[in-house]
N, C-alpha and C. Protein backbone atom coordinates (compact mmCIF):
# COMPACT_ATOMS: atom_id res chain seq x y z
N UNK A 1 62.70 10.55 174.45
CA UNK A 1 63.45 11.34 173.50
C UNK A 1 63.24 10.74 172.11
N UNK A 2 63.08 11.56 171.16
CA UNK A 2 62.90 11.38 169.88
C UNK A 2 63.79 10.25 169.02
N UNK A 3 63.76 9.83 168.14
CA UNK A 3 64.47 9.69 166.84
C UNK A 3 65.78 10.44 166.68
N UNK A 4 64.53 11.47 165.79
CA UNK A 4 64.86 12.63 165.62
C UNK A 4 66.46 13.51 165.91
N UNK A 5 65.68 13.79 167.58
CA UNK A 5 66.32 14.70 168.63
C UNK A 5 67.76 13.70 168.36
N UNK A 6 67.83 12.88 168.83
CA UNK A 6 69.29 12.04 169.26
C UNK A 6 69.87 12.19 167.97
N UNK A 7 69.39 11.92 166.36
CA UNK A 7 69.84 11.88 165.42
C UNK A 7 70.41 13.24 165.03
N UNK A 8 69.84 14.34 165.33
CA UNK A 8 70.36 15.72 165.22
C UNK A 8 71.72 16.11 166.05
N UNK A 9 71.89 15.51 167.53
CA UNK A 9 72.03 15.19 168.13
C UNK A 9 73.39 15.11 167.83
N UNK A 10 73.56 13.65 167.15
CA UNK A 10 74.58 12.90 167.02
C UNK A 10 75.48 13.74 165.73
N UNK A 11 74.53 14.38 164.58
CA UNK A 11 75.27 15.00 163.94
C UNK A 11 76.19 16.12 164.86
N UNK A 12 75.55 16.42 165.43
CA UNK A 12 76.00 17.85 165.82
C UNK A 12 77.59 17.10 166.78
N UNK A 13 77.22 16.66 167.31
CA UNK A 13 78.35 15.75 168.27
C UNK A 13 79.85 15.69 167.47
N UNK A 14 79.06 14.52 166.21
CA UNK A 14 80.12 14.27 164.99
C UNK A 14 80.71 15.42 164.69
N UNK A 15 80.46 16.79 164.36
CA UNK A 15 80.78 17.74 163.67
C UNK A 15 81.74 18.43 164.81
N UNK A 16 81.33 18.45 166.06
CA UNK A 16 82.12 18.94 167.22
C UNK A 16 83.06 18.54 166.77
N UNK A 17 83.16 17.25 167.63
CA UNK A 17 84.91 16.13 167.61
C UNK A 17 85.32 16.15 166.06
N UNK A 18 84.83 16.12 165.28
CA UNK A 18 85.61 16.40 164.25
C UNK A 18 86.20 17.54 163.81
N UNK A 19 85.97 18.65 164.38
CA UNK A 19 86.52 20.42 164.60
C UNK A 19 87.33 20.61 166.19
N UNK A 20 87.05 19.32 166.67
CA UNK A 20 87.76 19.65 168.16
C UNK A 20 87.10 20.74 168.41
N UNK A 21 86.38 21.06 168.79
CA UNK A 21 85.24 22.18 170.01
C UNK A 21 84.09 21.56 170.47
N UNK A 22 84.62 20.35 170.98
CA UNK A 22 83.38 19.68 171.38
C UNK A 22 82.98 20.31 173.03
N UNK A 23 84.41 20.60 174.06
CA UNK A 23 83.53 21.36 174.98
C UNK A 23 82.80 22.85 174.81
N UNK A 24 83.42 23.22 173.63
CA UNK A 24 82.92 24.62 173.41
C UNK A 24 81.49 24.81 172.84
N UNK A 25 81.39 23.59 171.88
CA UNK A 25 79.89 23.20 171.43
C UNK A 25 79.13 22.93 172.39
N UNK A 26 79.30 22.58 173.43
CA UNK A 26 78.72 21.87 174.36
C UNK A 26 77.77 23.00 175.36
N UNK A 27 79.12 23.84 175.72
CA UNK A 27 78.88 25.21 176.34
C UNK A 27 78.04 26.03 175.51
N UNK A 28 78.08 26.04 174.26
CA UNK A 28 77.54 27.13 173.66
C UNK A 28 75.79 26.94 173.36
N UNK A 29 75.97 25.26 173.41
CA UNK A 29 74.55 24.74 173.11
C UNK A 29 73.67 25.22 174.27
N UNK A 30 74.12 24.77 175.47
CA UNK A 30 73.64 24.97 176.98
C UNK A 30 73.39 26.29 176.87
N UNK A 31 73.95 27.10 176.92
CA UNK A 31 73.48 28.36 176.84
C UNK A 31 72.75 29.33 176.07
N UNK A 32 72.55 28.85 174.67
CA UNK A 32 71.82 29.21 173.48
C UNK A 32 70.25 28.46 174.26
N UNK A 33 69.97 26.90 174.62
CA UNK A 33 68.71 26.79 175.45
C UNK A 33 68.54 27.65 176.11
N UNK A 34 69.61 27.18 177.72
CA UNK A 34 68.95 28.62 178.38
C UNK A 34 68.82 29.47 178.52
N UNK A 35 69.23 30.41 177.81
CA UNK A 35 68.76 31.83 176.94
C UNK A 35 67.25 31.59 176.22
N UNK A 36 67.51 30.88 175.53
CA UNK A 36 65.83 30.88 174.79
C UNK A 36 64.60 29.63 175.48
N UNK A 37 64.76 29.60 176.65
CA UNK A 37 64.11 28.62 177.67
C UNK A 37 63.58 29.21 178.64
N UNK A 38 64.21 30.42 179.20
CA UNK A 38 64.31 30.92 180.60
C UNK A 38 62.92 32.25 180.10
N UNK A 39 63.12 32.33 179.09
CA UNK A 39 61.57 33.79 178.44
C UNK A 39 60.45 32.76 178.18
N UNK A 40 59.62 32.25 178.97
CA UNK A 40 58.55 31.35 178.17
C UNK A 40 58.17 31.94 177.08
N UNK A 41 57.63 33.52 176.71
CA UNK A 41 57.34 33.93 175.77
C UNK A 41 58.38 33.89 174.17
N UNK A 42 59.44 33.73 174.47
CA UNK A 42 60.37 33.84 173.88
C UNK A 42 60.61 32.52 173.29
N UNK A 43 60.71 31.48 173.91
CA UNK A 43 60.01 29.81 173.45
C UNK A 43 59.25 29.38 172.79
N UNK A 44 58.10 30.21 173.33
CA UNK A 44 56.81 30.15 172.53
C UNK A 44 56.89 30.67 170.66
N UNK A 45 57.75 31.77 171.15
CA UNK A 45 57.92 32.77 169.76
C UNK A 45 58.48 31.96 168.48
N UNK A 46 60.12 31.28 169.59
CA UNK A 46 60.80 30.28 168.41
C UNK A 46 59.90 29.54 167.98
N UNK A 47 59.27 28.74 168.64
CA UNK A 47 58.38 27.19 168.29
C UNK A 47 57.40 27.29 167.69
N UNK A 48 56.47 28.34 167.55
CA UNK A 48 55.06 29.02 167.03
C UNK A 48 55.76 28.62 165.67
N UNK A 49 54.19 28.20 165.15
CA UNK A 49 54.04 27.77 163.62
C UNK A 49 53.70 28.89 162.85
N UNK A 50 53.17 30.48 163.90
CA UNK A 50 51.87 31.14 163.49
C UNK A 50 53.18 32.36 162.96
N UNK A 51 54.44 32.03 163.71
CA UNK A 51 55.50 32.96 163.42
C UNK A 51 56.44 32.56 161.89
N UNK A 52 56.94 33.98 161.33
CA UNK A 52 57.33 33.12 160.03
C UNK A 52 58.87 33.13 160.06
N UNK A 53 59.24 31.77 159.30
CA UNK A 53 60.57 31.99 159.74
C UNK A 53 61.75 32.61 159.52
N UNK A 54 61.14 33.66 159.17
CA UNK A 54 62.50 34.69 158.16
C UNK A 54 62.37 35.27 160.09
N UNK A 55 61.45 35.67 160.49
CA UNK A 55 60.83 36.39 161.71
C UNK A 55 62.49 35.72 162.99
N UNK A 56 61.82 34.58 162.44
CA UNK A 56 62.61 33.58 163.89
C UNK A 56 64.03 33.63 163.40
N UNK A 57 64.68 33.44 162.54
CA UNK A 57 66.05 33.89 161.76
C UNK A 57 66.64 35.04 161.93
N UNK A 58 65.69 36.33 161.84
CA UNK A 58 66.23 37.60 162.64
C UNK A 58 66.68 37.62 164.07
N UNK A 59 65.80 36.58 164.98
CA UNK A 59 65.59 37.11 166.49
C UNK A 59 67.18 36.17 166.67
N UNK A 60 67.42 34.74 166.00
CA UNK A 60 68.35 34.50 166.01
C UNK A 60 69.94 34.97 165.81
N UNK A 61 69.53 35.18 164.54
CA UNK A 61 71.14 36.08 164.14
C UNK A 61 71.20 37.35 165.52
N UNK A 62 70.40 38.45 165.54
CA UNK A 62 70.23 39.23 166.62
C UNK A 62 71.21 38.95 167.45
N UNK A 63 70.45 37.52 168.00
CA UNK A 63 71.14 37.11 169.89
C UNK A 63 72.26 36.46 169.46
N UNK A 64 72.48 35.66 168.73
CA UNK A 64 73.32 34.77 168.40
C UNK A 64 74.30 34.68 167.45
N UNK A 65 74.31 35.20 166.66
CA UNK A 65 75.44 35.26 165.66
C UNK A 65 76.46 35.50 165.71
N UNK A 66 77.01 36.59 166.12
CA UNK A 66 78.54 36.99 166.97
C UNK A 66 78.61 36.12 168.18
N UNK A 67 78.24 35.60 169.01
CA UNK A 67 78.15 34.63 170.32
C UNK A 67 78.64 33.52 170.16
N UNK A 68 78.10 32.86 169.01
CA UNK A 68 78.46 31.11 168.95
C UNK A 68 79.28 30.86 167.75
N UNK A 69 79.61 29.88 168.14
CA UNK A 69 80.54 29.20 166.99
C UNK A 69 79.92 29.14 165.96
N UNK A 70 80.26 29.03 164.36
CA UNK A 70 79.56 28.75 163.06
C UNK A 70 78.91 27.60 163.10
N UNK A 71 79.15 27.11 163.26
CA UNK A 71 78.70 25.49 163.07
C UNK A 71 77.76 25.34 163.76
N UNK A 72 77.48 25.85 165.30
CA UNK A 72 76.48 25.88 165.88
C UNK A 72 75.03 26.61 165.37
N UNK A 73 75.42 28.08 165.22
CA UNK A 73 74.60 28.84 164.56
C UNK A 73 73.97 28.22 163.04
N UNK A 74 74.76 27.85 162.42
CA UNK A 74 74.12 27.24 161.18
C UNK A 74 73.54 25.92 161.62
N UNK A 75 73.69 25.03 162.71
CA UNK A 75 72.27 23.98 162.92
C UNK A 75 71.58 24.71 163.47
N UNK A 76 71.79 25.82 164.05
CA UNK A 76 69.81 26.48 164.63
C UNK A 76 69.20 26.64 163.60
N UNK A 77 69.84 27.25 162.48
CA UNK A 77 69.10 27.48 161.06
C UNK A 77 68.91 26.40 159.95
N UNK A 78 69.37 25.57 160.21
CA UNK A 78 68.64 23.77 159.66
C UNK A 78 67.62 23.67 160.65
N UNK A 79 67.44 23.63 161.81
CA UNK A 79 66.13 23.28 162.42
C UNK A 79 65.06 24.20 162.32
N UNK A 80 65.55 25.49 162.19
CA UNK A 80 64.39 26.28 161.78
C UNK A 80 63.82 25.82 160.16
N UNK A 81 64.78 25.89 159.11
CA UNK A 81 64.56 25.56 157.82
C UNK A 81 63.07 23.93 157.67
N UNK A 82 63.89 23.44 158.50
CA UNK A 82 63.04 21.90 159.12
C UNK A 82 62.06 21.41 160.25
N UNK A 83 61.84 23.21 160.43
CA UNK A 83 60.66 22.98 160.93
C UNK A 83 60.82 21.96 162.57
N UNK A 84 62.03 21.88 162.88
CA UNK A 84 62.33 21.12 163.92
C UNK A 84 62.85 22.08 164.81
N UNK A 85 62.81 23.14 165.06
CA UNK A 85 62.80 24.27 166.14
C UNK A 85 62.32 23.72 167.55
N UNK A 86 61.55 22.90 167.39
CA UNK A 86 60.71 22.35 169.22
C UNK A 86 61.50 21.67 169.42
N UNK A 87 62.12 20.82 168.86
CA UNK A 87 62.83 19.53 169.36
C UNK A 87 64.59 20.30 170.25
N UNK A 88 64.63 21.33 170.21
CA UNK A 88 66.27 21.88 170.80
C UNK A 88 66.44 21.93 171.92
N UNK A 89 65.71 21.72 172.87
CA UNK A 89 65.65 20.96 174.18
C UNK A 89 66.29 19.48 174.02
N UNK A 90 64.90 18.44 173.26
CA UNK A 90 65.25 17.38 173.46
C UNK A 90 66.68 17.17 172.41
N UNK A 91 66.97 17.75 171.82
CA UNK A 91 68.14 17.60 170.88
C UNK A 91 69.46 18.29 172.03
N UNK A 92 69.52 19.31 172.99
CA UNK A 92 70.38 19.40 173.91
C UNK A 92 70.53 18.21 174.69
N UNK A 93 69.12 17.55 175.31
CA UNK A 93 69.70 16.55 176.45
C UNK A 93 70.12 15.47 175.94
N UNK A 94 69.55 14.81 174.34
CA UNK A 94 70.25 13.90 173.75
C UNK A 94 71.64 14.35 173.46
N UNK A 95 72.39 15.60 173.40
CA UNK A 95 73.71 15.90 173.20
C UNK A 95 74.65 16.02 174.08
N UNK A 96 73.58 16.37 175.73
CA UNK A 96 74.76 16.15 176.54
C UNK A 96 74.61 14.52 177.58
N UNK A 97 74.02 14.02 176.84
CA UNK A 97 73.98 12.56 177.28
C UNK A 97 74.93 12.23 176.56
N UNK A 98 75.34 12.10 175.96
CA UNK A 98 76.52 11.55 174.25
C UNK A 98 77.75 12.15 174.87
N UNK A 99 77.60 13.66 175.23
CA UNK A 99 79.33 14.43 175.46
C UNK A 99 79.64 13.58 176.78
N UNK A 100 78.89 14.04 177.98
CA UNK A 100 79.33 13.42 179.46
C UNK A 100 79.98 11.73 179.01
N UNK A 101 79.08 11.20 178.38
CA UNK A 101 79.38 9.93 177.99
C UNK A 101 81.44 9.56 177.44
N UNK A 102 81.03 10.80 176.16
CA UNK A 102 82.30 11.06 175.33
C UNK A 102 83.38 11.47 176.73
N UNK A 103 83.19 12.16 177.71
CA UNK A 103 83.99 12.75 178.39
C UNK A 103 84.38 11.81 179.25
N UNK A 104 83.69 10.95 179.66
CA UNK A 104 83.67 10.03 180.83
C UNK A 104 83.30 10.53 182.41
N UNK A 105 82.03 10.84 181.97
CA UNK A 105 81.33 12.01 183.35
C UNK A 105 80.25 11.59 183.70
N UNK A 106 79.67 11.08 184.89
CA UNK A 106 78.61 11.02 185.33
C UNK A 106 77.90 11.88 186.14
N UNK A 107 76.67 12.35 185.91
CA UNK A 107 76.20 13.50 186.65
C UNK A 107 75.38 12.45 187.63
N UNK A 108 75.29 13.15 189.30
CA UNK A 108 74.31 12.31 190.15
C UNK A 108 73.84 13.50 191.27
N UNK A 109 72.94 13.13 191.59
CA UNK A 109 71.96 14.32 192.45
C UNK A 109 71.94 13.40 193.97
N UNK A 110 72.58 14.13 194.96
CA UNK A 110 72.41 13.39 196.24
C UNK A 110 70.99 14.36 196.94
N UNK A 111 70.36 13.71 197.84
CA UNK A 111 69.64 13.78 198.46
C UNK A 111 69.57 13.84 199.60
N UNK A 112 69.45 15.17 200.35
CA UNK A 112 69.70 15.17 201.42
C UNK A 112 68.77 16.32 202.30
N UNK A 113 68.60 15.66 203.99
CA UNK A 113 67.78 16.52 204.77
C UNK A 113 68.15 17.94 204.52
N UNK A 114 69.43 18.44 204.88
CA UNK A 114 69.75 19.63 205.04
C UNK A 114 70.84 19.30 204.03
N UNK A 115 70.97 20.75 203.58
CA UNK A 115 72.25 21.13 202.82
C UNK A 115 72.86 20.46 203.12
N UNK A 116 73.90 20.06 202.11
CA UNK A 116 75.84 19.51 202.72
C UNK A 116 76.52 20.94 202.34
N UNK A 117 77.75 20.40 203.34
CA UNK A 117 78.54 21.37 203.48
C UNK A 117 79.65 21.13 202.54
N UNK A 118 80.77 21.82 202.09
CA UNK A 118 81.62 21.27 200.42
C UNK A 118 82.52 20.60 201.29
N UNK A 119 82.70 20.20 201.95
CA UNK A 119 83.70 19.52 202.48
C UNK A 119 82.54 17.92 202.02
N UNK A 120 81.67 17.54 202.46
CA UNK A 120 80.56 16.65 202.61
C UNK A 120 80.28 16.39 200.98
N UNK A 121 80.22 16.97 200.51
CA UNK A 121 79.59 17.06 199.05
C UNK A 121 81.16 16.50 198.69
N UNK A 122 82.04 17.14 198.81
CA UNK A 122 83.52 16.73 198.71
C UNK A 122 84.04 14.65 198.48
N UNK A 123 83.74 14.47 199.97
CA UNK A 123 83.75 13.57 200.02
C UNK A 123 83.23 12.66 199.37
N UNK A 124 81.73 12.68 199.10
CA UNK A 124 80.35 12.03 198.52
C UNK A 124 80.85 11.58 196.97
N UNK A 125 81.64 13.29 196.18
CA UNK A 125 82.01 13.09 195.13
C UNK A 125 82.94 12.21 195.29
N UNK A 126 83.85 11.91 195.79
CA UNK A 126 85.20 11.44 195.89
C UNK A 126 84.72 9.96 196.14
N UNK A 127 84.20 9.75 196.93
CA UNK A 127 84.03 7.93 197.11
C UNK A 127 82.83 7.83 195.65
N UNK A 128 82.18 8.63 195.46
CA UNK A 128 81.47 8.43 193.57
C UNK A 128 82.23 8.15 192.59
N UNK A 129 83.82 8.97 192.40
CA UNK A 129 84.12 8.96 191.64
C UNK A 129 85.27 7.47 191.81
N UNK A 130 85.14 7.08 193.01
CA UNK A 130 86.41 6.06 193.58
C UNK A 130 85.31 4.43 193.10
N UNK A 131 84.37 4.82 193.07
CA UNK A 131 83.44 3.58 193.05
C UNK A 131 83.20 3.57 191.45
N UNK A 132 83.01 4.51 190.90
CA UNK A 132 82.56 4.73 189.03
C UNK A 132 84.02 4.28 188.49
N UNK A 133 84.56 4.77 188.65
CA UNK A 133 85.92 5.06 188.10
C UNK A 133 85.43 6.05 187.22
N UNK A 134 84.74 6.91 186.98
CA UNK A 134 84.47 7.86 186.07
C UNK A 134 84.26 9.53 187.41
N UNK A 135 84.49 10.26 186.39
CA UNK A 135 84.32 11.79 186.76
C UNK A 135 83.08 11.79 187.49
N UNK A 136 82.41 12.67 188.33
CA UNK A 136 81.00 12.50 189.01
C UNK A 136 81.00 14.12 189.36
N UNK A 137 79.55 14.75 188.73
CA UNK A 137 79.60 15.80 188.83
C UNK A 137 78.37 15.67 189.84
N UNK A 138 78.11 16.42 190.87
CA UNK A 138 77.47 16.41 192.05
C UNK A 138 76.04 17.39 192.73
N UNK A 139 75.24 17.02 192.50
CA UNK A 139 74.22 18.48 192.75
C UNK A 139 73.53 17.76 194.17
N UNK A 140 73.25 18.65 194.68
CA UNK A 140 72.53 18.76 196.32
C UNK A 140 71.39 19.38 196.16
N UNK A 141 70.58 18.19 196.42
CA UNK A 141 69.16 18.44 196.44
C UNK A 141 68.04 18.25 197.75
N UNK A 142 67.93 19.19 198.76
CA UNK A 142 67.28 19.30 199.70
C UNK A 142 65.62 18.22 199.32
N UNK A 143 65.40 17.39 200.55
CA UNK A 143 64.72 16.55 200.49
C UNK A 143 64.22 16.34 202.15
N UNK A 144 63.14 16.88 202.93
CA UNK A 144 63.36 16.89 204.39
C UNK A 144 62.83 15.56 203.99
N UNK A 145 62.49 14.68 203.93
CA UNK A 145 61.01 13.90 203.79
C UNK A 145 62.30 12.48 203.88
N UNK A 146 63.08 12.32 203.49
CA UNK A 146 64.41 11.47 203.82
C UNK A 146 64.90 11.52 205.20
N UNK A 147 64.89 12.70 206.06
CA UNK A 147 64.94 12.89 207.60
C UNK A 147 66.02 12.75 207.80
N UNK A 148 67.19 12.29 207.06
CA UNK A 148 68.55 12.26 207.65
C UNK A 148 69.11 11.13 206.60
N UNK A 149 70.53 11.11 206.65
CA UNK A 149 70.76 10.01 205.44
C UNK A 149 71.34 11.11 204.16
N UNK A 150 71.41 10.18 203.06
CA UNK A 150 71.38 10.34 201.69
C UNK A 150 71.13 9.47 201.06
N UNK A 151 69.98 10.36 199.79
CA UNK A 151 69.49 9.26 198.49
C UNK A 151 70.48 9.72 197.36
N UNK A 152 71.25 8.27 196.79
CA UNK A 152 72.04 9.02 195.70
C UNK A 152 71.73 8.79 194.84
N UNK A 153 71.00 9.63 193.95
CA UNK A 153 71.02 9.38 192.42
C UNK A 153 71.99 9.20 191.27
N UNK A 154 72.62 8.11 190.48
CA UNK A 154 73.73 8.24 189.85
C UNK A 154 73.60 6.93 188.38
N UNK A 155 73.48 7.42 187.82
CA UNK A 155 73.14 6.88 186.25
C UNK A 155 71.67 6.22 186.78
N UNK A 156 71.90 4.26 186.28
CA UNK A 156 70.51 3.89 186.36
C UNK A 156 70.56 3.41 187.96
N UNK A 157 71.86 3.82 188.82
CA UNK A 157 71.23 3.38 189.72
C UNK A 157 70.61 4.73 191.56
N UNK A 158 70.47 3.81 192.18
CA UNK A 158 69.84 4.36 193.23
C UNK A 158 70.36 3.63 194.26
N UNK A 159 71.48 4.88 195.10
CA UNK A 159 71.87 4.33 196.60
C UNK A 159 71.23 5.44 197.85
N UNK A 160 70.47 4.19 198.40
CA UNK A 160 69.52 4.84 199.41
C UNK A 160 70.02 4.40 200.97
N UNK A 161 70.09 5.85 201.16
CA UNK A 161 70.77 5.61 202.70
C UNK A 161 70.59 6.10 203.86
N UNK A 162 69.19 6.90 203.69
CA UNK A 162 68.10 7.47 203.95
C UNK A 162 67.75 7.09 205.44
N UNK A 163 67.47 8.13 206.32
CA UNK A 163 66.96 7.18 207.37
C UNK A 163 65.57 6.48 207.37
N UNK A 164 65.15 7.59 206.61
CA UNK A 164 63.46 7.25 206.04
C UNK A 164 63.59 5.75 205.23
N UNK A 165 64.37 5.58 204.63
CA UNK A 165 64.25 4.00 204.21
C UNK A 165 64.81 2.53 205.29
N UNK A 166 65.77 3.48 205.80
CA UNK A 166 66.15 1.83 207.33
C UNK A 166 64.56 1.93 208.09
N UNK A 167 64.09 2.96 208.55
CA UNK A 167 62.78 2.75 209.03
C UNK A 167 61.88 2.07 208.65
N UNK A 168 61.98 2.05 206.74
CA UNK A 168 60.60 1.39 205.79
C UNK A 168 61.47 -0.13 206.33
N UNK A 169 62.67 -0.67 206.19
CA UNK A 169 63.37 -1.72 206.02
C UNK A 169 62.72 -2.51 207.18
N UNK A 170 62.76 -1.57 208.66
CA UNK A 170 62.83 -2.46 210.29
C UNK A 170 61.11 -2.44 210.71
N UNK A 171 60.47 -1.64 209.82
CA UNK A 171 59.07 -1.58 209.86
C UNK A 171 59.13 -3.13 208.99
N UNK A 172 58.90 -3.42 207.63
CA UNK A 172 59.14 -4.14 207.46
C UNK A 172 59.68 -5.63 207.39
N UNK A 173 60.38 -5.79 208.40
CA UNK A 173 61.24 -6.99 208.44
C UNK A 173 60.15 -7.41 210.43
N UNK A 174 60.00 -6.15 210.54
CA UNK A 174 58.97 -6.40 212.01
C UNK A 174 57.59 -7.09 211.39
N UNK A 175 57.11 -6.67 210.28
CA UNK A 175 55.83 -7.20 210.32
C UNK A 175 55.76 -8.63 209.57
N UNK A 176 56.91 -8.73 209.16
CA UNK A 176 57.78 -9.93 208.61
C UNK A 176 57.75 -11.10 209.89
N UNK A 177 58.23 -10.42 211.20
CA UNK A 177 57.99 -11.55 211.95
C UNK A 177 56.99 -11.85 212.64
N UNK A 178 55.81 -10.86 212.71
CA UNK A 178 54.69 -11.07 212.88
C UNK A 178 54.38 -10.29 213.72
N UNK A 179 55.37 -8.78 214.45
CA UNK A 179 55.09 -7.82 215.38
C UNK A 179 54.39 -6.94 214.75
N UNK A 180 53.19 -6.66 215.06
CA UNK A 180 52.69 -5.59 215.26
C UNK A 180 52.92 -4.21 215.01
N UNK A 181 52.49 -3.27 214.24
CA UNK A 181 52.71 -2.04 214.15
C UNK A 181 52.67 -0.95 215.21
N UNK A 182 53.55 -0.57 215.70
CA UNK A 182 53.34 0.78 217.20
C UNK A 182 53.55 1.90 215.97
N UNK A 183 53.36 2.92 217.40
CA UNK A 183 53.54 4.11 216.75
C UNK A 183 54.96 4.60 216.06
N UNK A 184 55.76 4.13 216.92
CA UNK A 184 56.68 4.33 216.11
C UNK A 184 57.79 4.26 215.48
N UNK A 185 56.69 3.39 214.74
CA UNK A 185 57.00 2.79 213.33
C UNK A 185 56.53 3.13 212.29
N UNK A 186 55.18 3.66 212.32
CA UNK A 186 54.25 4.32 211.66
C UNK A 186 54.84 4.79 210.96
């Protein structure tokens, strides 16, 4: 991530909490990307150098003007003015790295053979959020290649509980004592 991006970033943050609509900024940002993320052509259109920017200012006001908050709408039109139109991706994920932060929220992606069920996902969150002491927002991410278990992804770390990894562990700790590889272990 940029300079830049985080520094835009951080204004925009500042200007939230200082208007109190920082979840509303937050929401409105997310959705102003994926609105103009989800049309590759439409991405292309904002970010193009070859487009002029009175061009990209129309398509904006258009979608956006009645939709979002002022404050929001007028930084799309500083980054267009600045020629920093590409960076509103990396200027979203530097912004909601800063809010979750501001909020006291950790997002983590579990890993798992088959779906969980919300009771399961339930739980997962609940001993996350009992172990963080922070909020833990939860996504389920199908992974057959783990075979059973869960890999949890959650800030910088990694809890692996995988059956696919006790296998790498007893494969391991076998050739550790000098047994031989069978099949299956493989």
């Amino acid at each position: 991530m940029s300079l830049g991006s985080r520094r835009y970033a951080t204004a925009l943050l500042e200007i939230a909490k200082e208007n109190n609509i920082l979840d509303e900024m937050y929401q409105e940002l997310e959705m102003v990307v994926g609105e103009l993320t989800k049309e590759k052509k439409m991405w292309q259109l904002m970010t193009s150098a070859q487009v002029q920017k009175e061009e990209k200012e129309e398509i904006l006001q258009k979608i956006f003007e009645k939709r979002i908050h002022n404050f929001l709408y007028s930084f799309l039109m500083v980054l267009l003015k600045k020629n920093r139109f590409f960076e509103l991706e990396l200027i979203f994920l530097a912004f909601k790295e800063s809010y979750l932060s501001e909020k006291n929220i950790l997002e983590a992606s579990v890993l798992s053979a088959i779906k969980l069920t919300d009771e399961h996902m339930q739980k997962v969150q609940e001993q996350l959020e009992k172990r963080t002491r922070k909020k833990v927002i939860i996504k389920n991410i199908i992974e057959e290649s783990i075979l059973g278990g869960l890999v949890i992804y959650i800030g910088e770390q990694v809890i692996d509980g995988s059956v696919r990894n006790q296998l790498n562990v007893l494969r391991s700790n076998l050739q550790n004592i000098g047994l031989e590889e069978t099949e299956v272990i493989k």
